[in-house]
Protein backbone atom coordinates (compact mmCIF):
# COMPACT_ATOMS: atom_id res chain seq x y z
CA UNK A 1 -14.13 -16.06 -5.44
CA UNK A 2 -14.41 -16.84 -1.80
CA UNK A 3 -13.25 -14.39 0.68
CA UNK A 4 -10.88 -17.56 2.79
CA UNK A 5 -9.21 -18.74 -0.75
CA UNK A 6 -9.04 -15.23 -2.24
CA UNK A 7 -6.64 -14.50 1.27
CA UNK A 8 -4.87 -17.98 0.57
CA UNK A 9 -4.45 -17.47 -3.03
CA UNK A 10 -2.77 -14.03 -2.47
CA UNK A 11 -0.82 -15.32 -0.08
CA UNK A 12 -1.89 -13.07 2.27
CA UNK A 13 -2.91 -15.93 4.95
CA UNK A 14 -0.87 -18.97 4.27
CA UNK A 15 -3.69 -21.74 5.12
CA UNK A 16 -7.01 -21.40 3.94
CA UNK A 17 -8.49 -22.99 7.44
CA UNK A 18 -6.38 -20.42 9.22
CA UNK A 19 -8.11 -17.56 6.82
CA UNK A 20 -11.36 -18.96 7.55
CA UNK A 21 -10.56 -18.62 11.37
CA UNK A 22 -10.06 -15.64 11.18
CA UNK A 23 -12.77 -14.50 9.06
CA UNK A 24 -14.67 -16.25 11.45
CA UNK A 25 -13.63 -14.22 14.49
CA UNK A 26 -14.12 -11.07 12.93
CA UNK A 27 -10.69 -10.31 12.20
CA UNK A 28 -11.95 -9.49 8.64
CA UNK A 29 -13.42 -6.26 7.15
CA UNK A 30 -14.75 -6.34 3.34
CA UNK A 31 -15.93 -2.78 1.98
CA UNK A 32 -16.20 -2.02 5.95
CA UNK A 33 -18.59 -4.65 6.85
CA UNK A 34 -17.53 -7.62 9.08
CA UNK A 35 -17.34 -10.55 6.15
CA UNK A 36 -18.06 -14.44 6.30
CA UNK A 37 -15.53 -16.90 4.81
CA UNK A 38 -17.73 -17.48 2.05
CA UNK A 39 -18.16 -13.76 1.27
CA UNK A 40 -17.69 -13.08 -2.56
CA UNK A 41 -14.75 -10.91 -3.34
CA UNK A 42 -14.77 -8.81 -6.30
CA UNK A 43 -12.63 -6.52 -7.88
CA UNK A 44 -11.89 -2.94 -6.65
CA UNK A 45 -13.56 -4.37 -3.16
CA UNK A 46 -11.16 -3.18 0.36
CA UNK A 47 -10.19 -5.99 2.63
CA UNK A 48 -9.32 -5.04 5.88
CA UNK A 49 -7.11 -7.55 8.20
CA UNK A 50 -6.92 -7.37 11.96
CA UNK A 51 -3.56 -9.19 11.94
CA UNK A 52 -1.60 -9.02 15.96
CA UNK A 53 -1.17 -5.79 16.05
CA UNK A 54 -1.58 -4.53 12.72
CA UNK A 55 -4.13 -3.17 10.34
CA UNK A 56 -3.75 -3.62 6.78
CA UNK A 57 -5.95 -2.31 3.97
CA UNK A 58 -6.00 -4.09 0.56
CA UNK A 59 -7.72 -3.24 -2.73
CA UNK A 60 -8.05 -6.22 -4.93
CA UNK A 61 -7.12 -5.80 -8.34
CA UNK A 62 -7.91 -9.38 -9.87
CA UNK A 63 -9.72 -12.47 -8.71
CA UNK A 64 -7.25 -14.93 -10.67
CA UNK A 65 -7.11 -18.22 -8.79
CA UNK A 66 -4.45 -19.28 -11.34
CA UNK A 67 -1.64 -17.78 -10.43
CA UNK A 68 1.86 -19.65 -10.47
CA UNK A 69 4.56 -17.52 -8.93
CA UNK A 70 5.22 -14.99 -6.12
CA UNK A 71 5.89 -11.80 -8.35
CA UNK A 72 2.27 -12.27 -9.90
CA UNK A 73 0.37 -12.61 -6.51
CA UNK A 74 0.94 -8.76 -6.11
CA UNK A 75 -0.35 -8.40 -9.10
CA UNK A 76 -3.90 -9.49 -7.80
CA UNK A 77 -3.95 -6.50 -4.89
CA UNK A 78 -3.19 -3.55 -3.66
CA UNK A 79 -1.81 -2.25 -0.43
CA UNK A 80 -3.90 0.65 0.52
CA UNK A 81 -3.01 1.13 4.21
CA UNK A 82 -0.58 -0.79 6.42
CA UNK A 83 -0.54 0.89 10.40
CA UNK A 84 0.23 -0.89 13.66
CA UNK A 85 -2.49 -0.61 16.76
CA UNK A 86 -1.30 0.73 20.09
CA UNK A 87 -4.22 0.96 21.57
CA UNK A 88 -7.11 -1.80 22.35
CA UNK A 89 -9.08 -1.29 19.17
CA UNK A 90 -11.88 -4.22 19.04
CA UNK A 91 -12.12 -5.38 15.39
C-alpha cells in the first residue's frame, strides 16, 4: 500500500492530499530514510512523523485498507515512540 493512503487509512493524517504534503516536504521517515508518497509500506516497516512539534514512531502491523471502525485502525500499527521537539531539529 501507498505510504499517503496507508497514513489516511490509519487515520493517522486525516486527508490523503494533506499526507502527501507532507510526505512531500520531508516530514516523513520510513525505516529511517526520507520516503515519497508513493513509497510502499509493508509490514513490521517504522514510520516516523515530523508532526508541529512532535515526533512519533509507528510500527505497522497490517496493511488492511478495509477497515470499518475506529477500534480496528489501531489494530493496523503500533506506537513505538511518541516525544515532543524543543529544539530546532530539521527533519
Amino acid at each position: 500500500m501507498r505510504l499517503d493512503k496507508y497514513l489516511k487509512v490509519c487515520r493517522i493524517i486525516k486527508r490523503r492530499v494533506i499526507s502527501k504534503d507532507i510526505i512531500s516536504f520531508g516530514q516523513v521517515l520510513l525505516n529511517g530514510r526520507k520516503a515519497k508518497p508513493a513509497s510502499t509500506v509493508n509490514v513490521n516497516d517504522e514510520i516516523t512523523l515530523f508532526l508541529g512539534n512532535k515526533k512519533i514512531t509507528i510500527q505497522v502491523l497490517s496493511v488492511d485498507s478495509k477497515i470499518n471502525s475506529k477500534d480496528a485502525v489501531t489494530s493496523l500499527y503500533k506506537i513505538i515512540k511518541e516525544e515532543v521537539i524543543t529544539s530546532n531539529e530539521p527533519a
